[in-house]
C-alpha atoms as a PDB file:
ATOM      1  CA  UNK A   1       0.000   0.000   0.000  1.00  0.00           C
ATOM      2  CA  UNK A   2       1.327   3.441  -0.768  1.00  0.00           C
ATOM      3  CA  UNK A   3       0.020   6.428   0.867  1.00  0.00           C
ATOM      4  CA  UNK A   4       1.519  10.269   1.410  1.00  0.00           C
ATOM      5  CA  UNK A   5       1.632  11.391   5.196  1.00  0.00           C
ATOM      6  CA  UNK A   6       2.907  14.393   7.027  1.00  0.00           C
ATOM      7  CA  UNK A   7       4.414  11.928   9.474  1.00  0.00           C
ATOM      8  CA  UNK A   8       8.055  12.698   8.925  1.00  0.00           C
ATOM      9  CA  UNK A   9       7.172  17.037   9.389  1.00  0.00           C
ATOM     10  CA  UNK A  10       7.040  17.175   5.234  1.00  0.00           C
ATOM     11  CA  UNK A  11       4.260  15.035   3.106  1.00  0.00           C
ATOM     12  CA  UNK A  12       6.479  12.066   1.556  1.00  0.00           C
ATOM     13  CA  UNK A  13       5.729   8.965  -0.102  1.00  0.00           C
ATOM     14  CA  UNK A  14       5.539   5.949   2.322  1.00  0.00           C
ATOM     15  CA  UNK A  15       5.332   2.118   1.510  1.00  0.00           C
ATOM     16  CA  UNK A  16       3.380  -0.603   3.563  1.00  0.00           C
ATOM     17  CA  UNK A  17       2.892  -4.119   3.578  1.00  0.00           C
ATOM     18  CA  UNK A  18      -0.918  -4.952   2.351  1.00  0.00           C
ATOM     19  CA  UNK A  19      -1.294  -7.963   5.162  1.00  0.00           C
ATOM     20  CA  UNK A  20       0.233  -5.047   8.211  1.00  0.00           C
ATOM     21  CA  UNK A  21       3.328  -3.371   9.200  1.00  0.00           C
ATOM     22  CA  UNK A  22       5.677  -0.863   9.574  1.00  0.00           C
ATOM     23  CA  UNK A  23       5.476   2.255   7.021  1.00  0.00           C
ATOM     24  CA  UNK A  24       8.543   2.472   4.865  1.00  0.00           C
ATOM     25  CA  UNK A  25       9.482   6.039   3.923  1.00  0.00           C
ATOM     26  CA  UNK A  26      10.163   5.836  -0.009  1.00  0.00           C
ATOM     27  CA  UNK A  27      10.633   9.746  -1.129  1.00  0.00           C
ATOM     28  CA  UNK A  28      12.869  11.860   0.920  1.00  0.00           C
ATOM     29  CA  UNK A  29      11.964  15.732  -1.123  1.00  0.00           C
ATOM     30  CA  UNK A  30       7.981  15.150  -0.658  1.00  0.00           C
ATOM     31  CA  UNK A  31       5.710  13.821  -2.753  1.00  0.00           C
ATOM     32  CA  UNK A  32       1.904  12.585  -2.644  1.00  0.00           C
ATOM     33  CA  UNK A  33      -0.926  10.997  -5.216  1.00  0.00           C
ATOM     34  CA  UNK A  34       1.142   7.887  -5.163  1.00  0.00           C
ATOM     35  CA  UNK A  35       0.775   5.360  -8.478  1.00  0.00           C
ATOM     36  CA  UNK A  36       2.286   2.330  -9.020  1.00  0.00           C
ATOM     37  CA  UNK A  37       3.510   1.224 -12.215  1.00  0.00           C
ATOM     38  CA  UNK A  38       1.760  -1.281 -13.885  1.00  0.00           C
ATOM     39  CA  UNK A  39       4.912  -3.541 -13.673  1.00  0.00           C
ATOM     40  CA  UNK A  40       5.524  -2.536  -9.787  1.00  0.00           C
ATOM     41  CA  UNK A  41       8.662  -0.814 -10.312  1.00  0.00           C
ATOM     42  CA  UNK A  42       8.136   2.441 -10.025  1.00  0.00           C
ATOM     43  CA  UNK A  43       5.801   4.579  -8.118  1.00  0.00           C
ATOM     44  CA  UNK A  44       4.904   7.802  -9.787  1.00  0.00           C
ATOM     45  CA  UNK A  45       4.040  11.014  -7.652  1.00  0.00           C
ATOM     46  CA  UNK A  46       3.430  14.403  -7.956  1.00  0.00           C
ATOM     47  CA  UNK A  47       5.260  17.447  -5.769  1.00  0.00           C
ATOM     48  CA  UNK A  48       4.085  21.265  -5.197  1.00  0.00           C
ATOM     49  CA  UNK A  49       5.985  22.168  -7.668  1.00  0.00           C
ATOM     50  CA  UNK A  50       3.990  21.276 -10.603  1.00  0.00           C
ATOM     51  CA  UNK A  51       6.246  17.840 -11.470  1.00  0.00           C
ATOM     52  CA  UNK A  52       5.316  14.271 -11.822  1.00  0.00           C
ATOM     53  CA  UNK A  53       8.234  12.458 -10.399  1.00  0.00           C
ATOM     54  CA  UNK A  54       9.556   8.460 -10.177  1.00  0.00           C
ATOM     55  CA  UNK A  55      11.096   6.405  -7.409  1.00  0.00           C
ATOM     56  CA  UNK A  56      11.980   2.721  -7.399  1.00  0.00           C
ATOM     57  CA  UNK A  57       9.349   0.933  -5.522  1.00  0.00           C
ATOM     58  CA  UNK A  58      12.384   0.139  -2.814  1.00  0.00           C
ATOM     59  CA  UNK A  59      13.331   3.951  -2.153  1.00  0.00           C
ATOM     60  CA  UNK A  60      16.491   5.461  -4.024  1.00  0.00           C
ATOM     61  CA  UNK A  61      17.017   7.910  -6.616  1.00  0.00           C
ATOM     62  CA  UNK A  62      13.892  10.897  -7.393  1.00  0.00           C
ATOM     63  CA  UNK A  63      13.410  11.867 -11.288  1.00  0.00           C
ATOM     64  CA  UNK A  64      11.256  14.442 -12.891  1.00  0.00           C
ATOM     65  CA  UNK A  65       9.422  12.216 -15.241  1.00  0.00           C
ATOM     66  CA  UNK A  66       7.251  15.205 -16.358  1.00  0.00           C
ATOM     67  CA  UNK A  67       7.333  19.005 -15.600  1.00  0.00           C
ATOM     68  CA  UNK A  68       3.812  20.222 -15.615  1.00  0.00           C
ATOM     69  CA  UNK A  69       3.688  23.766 -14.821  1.00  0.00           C
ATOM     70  CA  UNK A  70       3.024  24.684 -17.927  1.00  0.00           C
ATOM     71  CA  UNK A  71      -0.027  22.736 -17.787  1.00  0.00           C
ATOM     72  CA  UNK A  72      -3.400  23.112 -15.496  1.00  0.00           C
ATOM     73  CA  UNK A  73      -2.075  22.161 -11.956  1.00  0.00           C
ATOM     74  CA  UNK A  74      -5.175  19.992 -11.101  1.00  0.00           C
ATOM     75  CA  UNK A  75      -2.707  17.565  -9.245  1.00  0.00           C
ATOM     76  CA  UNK A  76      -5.161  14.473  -8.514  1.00  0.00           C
ATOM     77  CA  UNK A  77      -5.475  14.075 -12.647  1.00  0.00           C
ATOM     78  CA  UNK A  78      -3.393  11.173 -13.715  1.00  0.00           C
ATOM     79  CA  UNK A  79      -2.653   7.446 -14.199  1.00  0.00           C
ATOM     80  CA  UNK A  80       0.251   5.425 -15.338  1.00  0.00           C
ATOM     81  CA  UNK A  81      -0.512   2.451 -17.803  1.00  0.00           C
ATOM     82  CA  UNK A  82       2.202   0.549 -19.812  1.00  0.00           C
ATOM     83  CA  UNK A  83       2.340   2.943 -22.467  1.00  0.00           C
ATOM     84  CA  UNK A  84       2.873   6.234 -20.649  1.00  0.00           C
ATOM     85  CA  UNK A  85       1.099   8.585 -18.258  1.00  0.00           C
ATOM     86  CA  UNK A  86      -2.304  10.160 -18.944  1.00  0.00           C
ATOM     87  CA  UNK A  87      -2.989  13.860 -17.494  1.00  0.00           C
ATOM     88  CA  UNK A  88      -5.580  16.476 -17.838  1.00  0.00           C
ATOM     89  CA  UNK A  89      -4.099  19.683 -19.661  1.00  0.00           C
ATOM     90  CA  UNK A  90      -4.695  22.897 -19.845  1.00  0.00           C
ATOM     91  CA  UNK A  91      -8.563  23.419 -20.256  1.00  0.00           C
ATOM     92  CA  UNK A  92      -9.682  25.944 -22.736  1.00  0.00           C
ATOM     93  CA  UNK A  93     -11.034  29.157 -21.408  1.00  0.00           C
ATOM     94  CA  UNK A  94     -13.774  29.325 -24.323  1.00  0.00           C
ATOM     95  CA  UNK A  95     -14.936  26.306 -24.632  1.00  0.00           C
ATOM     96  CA  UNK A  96     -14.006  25.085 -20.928  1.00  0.00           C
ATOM     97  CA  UNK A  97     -12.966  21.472 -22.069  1.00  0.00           C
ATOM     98  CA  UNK A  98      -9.682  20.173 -21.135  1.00  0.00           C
ATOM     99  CA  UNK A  99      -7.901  17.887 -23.356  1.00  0.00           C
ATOM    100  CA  UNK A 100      -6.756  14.637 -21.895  1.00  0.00           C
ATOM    101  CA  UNK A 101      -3.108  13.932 -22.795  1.00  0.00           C
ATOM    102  CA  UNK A 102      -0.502  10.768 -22.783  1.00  0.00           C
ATOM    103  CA  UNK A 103       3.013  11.325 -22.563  1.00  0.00           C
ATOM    104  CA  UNK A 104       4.318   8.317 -24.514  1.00  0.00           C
ATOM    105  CA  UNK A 105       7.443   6.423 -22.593  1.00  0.00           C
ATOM    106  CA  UNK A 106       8.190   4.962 -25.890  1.00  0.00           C
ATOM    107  CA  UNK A 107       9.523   8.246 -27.282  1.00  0.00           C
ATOM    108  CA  UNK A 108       8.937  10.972 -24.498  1.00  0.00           C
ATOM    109  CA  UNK A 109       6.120  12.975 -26.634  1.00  0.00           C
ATOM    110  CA  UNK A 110       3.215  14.098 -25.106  1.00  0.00           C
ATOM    111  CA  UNK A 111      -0.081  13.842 -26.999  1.00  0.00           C
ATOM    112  CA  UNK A 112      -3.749  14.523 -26.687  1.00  0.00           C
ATOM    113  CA  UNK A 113      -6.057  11.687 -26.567  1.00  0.00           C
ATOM    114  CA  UNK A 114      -9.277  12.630 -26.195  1.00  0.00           C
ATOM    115  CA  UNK A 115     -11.214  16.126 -24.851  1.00  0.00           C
ATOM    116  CA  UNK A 116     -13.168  16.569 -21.562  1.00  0.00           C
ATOM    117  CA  UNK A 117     -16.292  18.460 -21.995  1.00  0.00           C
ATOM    118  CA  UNK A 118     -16.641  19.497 -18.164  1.00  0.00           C
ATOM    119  CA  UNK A 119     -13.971  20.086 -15.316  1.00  0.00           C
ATOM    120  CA  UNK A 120     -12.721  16.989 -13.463  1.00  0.00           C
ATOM    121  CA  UNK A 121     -12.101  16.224  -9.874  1.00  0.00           C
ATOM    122  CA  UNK A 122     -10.042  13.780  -7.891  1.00  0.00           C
ATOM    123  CA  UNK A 123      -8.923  12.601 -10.278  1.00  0.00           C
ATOM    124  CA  UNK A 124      -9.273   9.313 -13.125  1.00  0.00           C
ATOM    125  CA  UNK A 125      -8.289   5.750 -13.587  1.00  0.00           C
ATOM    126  CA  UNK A 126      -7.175   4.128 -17.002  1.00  0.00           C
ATOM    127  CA  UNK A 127      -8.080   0.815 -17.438  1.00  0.00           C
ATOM    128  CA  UNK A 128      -5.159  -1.875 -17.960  1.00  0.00           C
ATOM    129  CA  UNK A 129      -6.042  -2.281 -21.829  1.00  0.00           C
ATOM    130  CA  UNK A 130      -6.234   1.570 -22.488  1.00  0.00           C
ATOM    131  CA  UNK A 131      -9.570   1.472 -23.727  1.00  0.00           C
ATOM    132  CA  UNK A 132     -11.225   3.058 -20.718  1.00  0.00           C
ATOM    133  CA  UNK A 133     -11.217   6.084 -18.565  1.00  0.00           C
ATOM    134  CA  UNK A 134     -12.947   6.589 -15.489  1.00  0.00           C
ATOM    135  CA  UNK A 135     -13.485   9.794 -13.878  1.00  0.00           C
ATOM    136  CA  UNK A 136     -15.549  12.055 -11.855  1.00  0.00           C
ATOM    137  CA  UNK A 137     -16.928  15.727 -13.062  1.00  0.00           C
ATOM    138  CA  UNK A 138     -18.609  18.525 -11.326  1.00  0.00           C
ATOM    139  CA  UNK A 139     -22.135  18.885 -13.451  1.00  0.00           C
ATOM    140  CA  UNK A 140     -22.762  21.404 -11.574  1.00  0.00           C
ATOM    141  CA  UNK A 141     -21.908  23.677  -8.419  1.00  0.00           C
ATOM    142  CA  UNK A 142     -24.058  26.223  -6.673  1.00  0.00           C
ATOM    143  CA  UNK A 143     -23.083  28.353  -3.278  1.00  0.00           C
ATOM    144  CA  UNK A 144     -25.284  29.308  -1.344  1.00  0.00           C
ATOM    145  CA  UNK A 145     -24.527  32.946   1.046  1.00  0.00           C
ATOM    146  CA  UNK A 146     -26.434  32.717   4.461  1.00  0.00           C
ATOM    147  CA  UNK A 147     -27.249  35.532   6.612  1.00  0.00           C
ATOM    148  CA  UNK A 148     -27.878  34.992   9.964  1.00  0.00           C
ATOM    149  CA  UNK A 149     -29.867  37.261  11.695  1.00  0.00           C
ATOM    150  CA  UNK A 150     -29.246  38.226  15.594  1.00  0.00           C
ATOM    151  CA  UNK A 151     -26.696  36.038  15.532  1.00  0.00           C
ATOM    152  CA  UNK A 152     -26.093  35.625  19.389  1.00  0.00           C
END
């Protein structure tokens, strides 16, 4: 199981055994949204500063995988499959869709995929064979401003 925790004074990446255990601390520069590689090698994470960043499984070495400032910082948006990782992009101010986008491991392009026709949240989940996406949306959002009269 791999989970992000402020346990250590900084939100890092930790490691646990499924059947119980002692947490393993696995990034030492923060991380959190934790996703394991399809083959279980990596675990892919994103940090406050806009990257999407690797570890081995095991602890070690931290690499920017993908800088995505430059992108809409929605940091719950993406997956890892065998072919690359998915992410939302930047969502059109017109039109308010967002393009979904793969950045290939084969040959370290990014491409778009598909469009989203309303904003996502949490996140999304691609299936193993890359033929499905699910995802949640806000249809809609209304606030509501209360006044409370003597208010005592």
């Amino acid at each position: 199981i791999y989970f992000a925790s402020h346990r250590s004074g900084q939100i890092q990446i930790y490691r646990m055994p499924a059947n119980g255990g002692e947490a393993a601390q696995i990034t030492r520069d923060g991380g959190f949204v934790p996703v394991a590689s399809p083959d279980g090698k990596w675990i892919y994470y994103r940090k406050w500063d806009g990257g999407l960043w690797k570890v081995p499984v095991s602890g070690g070495q931290e690499t920017l995988v993908l800088d995505t400032r430059t992108v809409h910082h929605n940091q719950f948006t993406f997956d890892v499959t065998a072919t690359g990782i998915y992410f939302e992009g930047t969502p059109d101010a017109a039109s308010r869709t967002a393009p979904l986008k793969l950045y290939r491991f084969a040959d370290g392009k990014t491409v778009e995929r598909g469009r989203f026709d309303k904003p996502l949240n949490l996140g999304f989940s691609v299936s193993p064979d890359e033929k499905w996406l699910l995802y949640t949306q806000f249809d809609s959002s209304v606030d509501d401003l209360m006044l409370v009269e003597n208010f005592r």
